[in-house]
Protein backbone atom coordinates (compact mmCIF):
# COMPACT_ATOMS: atom_id res chain seq x y z
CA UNK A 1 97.62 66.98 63.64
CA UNK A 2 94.95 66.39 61.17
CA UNK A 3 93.15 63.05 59.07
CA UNK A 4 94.93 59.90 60.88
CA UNK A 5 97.26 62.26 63.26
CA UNK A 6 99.12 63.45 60.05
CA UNK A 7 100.50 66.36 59.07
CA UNK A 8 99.04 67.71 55.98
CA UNK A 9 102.22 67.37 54.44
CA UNK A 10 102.47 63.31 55.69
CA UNK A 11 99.33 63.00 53.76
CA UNK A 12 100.06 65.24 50.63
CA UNK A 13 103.25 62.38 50.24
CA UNK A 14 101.00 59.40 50.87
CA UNK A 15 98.87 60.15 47.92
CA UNK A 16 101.61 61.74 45.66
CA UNK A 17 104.86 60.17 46.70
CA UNK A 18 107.29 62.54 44.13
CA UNK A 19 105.54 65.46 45.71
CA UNK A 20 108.35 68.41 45.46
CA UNK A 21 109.02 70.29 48.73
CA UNK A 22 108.39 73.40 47.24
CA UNK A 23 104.58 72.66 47.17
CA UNK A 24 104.50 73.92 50.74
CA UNK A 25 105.60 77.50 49.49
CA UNK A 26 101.95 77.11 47.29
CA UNK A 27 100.04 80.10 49.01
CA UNK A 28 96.12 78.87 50.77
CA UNK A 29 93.10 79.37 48.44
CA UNK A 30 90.21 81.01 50.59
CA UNK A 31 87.32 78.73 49.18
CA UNK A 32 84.45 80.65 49.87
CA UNK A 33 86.13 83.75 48.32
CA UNK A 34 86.60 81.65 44.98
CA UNK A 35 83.20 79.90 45.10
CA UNK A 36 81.48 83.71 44.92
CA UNK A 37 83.73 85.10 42.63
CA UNK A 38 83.33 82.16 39.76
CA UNK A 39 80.48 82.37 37.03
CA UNK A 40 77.26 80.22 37.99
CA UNK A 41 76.56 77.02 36.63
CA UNK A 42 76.25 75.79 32.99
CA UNK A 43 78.08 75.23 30.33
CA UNK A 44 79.59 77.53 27.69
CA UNK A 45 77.92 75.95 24.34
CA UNK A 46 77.42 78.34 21.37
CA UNK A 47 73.76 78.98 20.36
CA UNK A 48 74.32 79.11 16.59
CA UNK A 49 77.04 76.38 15.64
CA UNK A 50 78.53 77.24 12.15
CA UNK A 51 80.17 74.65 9.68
């Protein structure tokens, strides 16, 4: 059991109460994996705007 002894799942339906079944078939993200793979910071702004 987890948050509130729920199941994710209990909570996943709490929040989003159409939630399809097949969400549980949605594979895990490793976090830390995609945090260190992602670009760093900032913001993609062109340095020589044409009209």
């Amino acid at each position: 059991m987890y948050k509130e002894g729920k199941s994710p799942w209990q909570l996943a339906a709490e929040k989003v109460p159409n939630l399809k079944k097949e969400a549980l078939m949605l594979p895990p993200i490793d976090l830390d994996i995609a945090i260190n793979t992602c670009a760093l910071g900032g913001n993609y702004v062109l340095t020589n705007p044409f009209f």
